[in-house]
C-alpha atoms as a PDB file:
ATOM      1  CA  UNK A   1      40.506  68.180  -7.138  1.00  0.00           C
ATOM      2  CA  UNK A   2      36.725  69.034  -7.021  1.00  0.00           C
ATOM      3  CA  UNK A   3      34.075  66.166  -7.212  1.00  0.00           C
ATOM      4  CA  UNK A   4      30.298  66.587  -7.453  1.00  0.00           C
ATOM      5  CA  UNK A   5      27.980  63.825  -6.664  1.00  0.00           C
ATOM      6  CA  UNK A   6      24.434  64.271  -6.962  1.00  0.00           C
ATOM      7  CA  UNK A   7      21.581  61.321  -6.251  1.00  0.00           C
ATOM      8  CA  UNK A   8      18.120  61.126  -4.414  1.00  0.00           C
ATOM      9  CA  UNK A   9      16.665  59.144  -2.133  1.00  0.00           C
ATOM     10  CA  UNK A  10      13.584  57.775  -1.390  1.00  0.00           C
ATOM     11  CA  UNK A  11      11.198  60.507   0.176  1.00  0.00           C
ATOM     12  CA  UNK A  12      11.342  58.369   3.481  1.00  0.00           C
ATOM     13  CA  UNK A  13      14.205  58.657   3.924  1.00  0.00           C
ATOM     14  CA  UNK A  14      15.519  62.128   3.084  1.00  0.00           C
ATOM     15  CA  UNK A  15      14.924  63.761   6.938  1.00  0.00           C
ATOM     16  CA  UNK A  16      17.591  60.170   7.797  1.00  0.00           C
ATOM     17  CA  UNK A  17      20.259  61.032   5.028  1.00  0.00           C
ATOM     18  CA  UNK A  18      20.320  64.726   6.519  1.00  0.00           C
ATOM     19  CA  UNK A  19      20.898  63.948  10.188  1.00  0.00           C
ATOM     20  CA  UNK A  20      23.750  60.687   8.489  1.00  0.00           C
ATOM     21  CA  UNK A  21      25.113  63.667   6.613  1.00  0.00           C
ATOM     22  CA  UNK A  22      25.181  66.099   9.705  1.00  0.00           C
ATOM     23  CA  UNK A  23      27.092  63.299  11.311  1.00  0.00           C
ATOM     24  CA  UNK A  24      29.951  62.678   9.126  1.00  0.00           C
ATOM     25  CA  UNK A  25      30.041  66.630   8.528  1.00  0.00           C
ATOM     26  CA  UNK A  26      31.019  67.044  12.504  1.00  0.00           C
ATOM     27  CA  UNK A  27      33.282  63.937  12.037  1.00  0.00           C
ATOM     28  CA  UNK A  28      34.852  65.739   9.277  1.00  0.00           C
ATOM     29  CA  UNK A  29      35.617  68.838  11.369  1.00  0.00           C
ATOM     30  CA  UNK A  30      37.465  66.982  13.716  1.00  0.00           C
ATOM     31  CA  UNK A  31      39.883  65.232  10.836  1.00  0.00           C
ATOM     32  CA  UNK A  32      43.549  66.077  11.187  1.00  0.00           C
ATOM     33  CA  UNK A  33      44.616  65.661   7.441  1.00  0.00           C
ATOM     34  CA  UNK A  34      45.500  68.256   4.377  1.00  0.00           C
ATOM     35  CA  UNK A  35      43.189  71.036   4.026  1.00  0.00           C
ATOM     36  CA  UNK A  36      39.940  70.305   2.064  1.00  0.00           C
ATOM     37  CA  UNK A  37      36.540  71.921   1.792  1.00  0.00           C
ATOM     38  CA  UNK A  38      33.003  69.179   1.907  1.00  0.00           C
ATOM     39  CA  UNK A  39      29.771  70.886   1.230  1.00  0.00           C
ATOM     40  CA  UNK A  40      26.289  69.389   1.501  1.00  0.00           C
ATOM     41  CA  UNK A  41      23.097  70.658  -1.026  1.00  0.00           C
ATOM     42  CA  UNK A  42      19.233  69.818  -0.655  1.00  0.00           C
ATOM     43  CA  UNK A  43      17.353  70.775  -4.136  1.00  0.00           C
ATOM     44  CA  UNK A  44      13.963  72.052  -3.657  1.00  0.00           C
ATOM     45  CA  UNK A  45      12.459  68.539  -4.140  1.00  0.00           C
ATOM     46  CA  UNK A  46      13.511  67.472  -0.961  1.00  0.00           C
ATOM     47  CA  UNK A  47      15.201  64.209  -1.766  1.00  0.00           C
ATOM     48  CA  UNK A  48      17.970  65.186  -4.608  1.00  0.00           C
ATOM     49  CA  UNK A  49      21.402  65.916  -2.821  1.00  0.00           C
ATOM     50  CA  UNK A  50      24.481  67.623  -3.828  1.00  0.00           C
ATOM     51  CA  UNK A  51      27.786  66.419  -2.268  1.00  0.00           C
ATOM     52  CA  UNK A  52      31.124  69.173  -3.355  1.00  0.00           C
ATOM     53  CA  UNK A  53      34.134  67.900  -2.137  1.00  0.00           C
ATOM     54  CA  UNK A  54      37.762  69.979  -2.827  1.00  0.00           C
ATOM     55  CA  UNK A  55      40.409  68.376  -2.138  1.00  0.00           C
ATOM     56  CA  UNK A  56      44.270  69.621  -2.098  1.00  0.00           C
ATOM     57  CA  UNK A  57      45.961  66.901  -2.348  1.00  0.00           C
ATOM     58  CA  UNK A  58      44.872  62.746  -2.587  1.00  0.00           C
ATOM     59  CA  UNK A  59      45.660  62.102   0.984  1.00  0.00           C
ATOM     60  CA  UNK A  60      42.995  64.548   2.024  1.00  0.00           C
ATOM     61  CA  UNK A  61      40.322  62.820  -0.275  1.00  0.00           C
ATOM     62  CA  UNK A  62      41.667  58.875   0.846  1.00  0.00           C
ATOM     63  CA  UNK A  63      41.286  60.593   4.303  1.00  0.00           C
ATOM     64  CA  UNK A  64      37.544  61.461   3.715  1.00  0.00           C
ATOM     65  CA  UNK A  65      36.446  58.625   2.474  1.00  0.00           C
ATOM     66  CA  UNK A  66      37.502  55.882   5.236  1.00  0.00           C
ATOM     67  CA  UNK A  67      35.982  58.099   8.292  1.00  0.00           C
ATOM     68  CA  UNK A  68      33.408  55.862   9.727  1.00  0.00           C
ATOM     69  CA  UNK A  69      30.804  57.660   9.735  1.00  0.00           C
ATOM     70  CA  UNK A  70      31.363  59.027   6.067  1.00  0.00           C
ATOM     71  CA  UNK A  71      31.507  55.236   5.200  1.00  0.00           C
ATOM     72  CA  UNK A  72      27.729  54.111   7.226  1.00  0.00           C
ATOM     73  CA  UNK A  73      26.185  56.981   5.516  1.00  0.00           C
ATOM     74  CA  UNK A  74      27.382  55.670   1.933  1.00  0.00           C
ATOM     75  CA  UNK A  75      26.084  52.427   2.683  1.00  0.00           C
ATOM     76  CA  UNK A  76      23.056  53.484   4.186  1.00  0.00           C
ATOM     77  CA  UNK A  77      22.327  56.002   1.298  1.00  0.00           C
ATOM     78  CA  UNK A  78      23.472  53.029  -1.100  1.00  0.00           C
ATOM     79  CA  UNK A  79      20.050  50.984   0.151  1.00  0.00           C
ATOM     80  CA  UNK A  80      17.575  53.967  -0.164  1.00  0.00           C
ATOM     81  CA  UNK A  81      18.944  55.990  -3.363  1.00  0.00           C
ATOM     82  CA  UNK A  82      15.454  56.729  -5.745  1.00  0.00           C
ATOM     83  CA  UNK A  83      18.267  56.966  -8.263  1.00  0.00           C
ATOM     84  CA  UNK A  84      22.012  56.182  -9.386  1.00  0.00           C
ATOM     85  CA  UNK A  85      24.065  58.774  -7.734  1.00  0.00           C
ATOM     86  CA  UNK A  86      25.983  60.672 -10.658  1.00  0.00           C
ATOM     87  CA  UNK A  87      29.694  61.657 -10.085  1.00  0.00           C
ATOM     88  CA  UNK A  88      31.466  64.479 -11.702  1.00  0.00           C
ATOM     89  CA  UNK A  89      35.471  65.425 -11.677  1.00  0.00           C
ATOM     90  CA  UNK A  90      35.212  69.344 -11.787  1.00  0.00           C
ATOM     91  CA  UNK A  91      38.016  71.743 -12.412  1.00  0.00           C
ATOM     92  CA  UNK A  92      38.679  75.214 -10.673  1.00  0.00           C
ATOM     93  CA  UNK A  93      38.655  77.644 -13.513  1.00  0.00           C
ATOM     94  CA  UNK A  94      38.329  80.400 -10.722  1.00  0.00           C
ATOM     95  CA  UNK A  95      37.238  81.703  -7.163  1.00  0.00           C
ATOM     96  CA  UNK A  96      36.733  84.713  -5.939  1.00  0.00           C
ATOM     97  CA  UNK A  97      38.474  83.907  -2.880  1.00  0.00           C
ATOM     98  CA  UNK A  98      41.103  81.518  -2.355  1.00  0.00           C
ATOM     99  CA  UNK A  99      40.095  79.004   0.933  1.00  0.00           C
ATOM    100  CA  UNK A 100      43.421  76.835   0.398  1.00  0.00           C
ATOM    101  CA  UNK A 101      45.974  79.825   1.109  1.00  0.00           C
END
């Protein structure tokens, strides 16, 4: 499973949501669960962000989203979003290299 969120946030606050996301990211690195791949995008407007999550299997993704950290930075995001974050269910069609094997 591959999900793609995308949202902005108030230019305030953008410098805040990188150093929440850099937080969860280390959190994430440290999570003992089924394998799973979580990058982070800035667009060239500074506050738009681009969340990629692959998951291989649902235990991975539950996993993910109850780390503390993961969950403040939702919240905190939640109150200074400039817009409705948009989330999109992708599906692999192919990679040029397999990270899951």
């Amino acid at each position: 499973m591959t999900v793609k969120v995308t949202y902005s946030v108030k230019q305030e606050y953008a410098e805040t949501n990188k150093a929440m996301i850099a937080n969860f990211l280390k959190d994430l690195k440290k999570l003992e669960t089924d394998p799973f791949l979580y990058s982070v995008y800035q667009k060239e407007d500074g506050v738009t962000f681009v969340h990629f999550s692959q998951f291989t299997s649902k235990t991975a993704q539950n996993d993910v989203l109850q780390v503390p950290s993961f969950v403040a930075f939702q919240k905190q995001r939640d109150q200074n979003m400039a817009s409705e974050h948009h989330l999109e269910i992708l599906e692999l069609v192919g990679a040029s290299r397999n990270i899951f094997e």
